[in-house]
Every structure is written in structure tokens, then in C-alpha cells.
N, C-alpha and C. Protein backbone atom coordinates (compact mmCIF):
# COMPACT_ATOMS: atom_id res chain seq x y z
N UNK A 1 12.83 65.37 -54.36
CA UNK A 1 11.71 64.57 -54.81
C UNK A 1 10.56 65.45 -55.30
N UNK A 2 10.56 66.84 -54.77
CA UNK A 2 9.14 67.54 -55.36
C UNK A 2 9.40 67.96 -56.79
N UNK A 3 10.59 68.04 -57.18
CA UNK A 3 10.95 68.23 -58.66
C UNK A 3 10.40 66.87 -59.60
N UNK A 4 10.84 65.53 -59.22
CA UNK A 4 10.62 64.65 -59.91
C UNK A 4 8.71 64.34 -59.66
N UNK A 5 8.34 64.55 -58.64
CA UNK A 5 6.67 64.50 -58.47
C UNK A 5 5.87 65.56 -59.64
N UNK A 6 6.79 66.76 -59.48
CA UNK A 6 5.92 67.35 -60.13
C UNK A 6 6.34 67.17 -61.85
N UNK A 7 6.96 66.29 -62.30
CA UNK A 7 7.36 65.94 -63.79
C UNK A 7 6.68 64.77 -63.73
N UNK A 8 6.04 64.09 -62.62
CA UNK A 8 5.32 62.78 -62.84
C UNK A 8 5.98 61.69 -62.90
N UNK A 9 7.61 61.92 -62.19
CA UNK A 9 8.29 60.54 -62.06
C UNK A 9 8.87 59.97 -61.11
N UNK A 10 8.18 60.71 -59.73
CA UNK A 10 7.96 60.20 -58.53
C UNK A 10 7.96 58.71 -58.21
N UNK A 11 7.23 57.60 -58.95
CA UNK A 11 7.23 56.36 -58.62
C UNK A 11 7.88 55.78 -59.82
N UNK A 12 8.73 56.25 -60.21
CA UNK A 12 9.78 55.27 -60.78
C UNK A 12 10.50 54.53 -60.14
N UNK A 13 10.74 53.06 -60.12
CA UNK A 13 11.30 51.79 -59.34
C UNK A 13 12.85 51.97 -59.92
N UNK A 14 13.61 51.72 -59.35
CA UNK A 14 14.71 51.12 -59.88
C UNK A 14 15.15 49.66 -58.72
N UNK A 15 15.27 48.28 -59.75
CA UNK A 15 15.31 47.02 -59.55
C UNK A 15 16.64 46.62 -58.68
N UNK A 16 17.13 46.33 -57.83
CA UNK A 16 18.82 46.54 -57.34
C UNK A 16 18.87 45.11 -57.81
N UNK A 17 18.34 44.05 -57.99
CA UNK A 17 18.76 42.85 -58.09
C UNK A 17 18.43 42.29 -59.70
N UNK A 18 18.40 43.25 -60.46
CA UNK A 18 18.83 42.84 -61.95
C UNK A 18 19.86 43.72 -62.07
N UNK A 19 20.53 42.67 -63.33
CA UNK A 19 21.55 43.10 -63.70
C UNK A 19 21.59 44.14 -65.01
N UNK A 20 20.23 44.65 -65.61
CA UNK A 20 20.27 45.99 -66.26
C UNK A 20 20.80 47.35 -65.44
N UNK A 21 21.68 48.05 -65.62
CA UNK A 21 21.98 49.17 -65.24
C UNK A 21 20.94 49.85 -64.80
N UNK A 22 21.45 50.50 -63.40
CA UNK A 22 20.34 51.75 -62.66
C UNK A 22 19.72 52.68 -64.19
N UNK A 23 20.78 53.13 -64.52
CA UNK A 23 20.16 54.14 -65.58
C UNK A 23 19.34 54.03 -66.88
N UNK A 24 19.75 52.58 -67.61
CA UNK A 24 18.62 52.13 -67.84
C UNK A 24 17.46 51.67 -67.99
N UNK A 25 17.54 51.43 -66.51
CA UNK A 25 16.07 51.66 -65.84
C UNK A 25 15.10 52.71 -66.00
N UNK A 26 16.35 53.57 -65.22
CA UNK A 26 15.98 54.85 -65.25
C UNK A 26 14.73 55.22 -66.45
N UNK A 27 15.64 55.34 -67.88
CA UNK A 27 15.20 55.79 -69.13
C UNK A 27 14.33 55.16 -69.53
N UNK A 28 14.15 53.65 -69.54
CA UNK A 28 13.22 53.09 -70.00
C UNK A 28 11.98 53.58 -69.28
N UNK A 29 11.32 53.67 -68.15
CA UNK A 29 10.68 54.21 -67.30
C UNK A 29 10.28 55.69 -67.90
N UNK A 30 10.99 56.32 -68.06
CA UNK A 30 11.02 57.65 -68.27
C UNK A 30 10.42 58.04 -69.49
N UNK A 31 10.85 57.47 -70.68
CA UNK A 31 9.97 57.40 -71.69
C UNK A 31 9.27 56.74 -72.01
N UNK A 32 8.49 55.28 -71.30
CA UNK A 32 6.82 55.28 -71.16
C UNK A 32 6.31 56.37 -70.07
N UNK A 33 6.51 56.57 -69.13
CA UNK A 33 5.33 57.58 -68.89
C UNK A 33 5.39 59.13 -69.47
N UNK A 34 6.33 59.54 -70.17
CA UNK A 34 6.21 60.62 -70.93
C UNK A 34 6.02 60.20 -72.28
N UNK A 35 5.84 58.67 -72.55
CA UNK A 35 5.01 59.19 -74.46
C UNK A 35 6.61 58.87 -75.31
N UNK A 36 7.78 59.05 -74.33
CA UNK A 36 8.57 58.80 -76.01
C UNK A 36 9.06 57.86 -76.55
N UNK A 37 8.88 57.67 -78.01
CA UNK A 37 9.51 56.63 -79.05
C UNK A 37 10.27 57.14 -79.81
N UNK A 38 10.66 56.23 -80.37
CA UNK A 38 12.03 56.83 -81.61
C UNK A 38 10.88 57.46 -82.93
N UNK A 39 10.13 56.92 -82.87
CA UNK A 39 9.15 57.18 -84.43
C UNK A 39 8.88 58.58 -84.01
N UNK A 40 8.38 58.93 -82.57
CA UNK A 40 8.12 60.38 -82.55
C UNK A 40 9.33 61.37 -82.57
N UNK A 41 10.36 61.14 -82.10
CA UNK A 41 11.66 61.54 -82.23
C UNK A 41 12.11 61.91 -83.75
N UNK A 42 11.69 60.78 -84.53
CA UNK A 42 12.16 61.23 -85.94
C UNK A 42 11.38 62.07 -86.44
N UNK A 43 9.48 62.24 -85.91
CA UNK A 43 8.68 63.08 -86.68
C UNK A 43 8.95 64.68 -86.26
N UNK A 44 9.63 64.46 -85.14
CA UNK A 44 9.91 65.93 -84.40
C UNK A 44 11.61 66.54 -84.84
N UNK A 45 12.10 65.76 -85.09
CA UNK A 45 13.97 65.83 -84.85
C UNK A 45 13.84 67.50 -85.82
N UNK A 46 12.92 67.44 -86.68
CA UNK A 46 13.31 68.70 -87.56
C UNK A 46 13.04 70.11 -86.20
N UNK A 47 12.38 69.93 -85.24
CA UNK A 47 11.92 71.32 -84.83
C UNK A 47 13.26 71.99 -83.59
N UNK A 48 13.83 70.93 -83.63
CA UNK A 48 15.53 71.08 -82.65
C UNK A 48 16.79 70.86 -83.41
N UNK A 49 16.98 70.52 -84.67
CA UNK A 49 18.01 70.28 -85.22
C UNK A 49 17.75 71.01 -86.61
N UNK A 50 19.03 72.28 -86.56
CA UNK A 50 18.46 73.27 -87.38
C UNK A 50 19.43 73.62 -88.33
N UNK A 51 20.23 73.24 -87.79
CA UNK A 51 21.55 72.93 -89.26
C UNK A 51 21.57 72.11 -90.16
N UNK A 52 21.29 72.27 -91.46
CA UNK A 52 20.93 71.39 -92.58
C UNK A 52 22.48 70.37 -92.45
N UNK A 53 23.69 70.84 -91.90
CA UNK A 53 24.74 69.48 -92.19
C UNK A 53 23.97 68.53 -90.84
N UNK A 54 23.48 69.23 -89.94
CA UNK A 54 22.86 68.61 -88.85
C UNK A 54 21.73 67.45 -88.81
N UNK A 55 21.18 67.89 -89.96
CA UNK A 55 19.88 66.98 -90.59
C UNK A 55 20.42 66.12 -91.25
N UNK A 56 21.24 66.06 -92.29
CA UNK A 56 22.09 65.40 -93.17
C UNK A 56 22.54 64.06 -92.12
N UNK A 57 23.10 64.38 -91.24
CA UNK A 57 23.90 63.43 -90.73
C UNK A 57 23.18 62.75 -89.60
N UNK A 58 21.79 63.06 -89.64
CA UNK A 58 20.95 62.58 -88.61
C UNK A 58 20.01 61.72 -89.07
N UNK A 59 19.71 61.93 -90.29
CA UNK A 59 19.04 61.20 -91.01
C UNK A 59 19.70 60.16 -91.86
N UNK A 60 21.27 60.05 -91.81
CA UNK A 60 21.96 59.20 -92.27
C UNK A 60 22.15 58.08 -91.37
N UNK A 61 21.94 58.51 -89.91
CA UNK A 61 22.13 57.88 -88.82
C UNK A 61 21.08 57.02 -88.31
N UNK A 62 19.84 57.55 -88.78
CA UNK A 62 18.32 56.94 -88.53
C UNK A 62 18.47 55.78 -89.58
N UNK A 63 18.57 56.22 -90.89
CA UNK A 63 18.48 55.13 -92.26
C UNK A 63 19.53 54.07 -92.12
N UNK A 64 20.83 54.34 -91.13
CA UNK A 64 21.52 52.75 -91.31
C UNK A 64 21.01 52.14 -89.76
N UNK A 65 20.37 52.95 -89.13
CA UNK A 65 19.60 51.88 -87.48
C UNK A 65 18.45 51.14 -88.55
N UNK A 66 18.13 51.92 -89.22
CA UNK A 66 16.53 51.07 -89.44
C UNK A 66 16.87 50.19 -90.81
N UNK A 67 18.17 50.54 -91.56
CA UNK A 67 18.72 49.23 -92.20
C UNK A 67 19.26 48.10 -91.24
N UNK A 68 19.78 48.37 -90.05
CA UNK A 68 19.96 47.02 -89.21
C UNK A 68 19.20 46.46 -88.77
N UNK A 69 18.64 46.98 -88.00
CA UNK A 69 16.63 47.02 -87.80
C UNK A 69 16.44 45.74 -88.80
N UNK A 70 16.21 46.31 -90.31
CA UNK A 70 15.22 45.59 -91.07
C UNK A 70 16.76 44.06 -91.18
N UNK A 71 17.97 44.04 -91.14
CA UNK A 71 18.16 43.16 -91.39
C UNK A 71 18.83 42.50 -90.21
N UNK A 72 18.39 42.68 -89.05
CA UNK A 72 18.35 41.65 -87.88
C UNK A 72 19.72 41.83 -87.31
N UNK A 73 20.58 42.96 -87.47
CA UNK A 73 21.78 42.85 -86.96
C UNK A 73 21.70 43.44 -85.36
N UNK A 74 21.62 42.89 -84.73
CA UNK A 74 21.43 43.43 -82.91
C UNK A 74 22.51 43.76 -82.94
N UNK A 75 23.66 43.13 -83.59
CA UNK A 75 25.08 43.15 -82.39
C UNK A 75 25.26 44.91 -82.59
N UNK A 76 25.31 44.82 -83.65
CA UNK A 76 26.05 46.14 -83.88
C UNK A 76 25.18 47.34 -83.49
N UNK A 77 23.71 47.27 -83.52
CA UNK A 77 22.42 48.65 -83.15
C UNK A 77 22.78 48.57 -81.31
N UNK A 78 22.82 47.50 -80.92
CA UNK A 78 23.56 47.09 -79.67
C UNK A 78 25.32 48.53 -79.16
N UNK A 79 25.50 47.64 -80.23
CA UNK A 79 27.23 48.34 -80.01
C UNK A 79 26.97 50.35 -80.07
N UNK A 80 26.18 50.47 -80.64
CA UNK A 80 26.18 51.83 -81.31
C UNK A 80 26.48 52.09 -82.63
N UNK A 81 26.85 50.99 -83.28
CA UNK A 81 27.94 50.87 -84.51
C UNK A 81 26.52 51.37 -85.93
């Protein structure tokens, strides 16, 4: 526990009586109190991903989420698809 106190995620709850997964709990939790979103993820992705086929295919991957995104398809941003 002094590891997770001192990262500031000491009082993270996890719910036993919903039916979202422990670990999604987990994460959701985890990135509000550290600040992260996908928008900052994409403004940063260049300073960890350093292989241009690496960028290529990451940014191909962002542009068809945020084409499902814009055209309402859950099932599949859902699926991973």
C-alpha cells in the first residue's frame, strides 16, 4: 500500500456488487486522478512511439475510433473492432 499512497491511489474503491469488472474500475479511477484522456494520449503518442511504421499504424487506428465515434457505432469501438 505505501507504493500505491505514494502514486496517489491509495483510496481507490473497487465496487464488489456491480457488475463492471474489478479492473475496470480499477482504470477508470486511475486515469481521473492522474489527468488521462485519449485527446492527451494522441497529443503525446509522438514522444513514445518512434517508429514512423509505428506512427502510421497508430494514427490509422485513432482515425477509424474517431470515424466510429463520429458515426455512432458502439458495438464495434466496444468490440475493439
Amino acid at each position: 500500500m505505501k507504493v500505491m499512497e505514494k502514486l496517489g491511489i491509495d483510496h481507490i474503491t473497487i465496487a464488489t456488487n456491480s457488475s463492471e469488472p474489478y479492473e475496470e474500475q480499477f482504470w477508470k479511477q486511475f486515469d481521473f486522478i492522474m489527468g488521462l484522456t485519449e485527446e492527451g494520449l494522441a497529443n503525446e503518442y509522438p514522444l513514445f512511439v518512434t517508429n514512423p511504421n509505428d506512427h502510421a499504424k497508430l494514427e490509422a487506428v485513432i482515425a477509424q475510433k474517431n470515424a466510429q465515434l463520429e458515426s455512432g457505432d458502439n458495438a464495434k469501438i466496444a468490440s475493439g473492432l
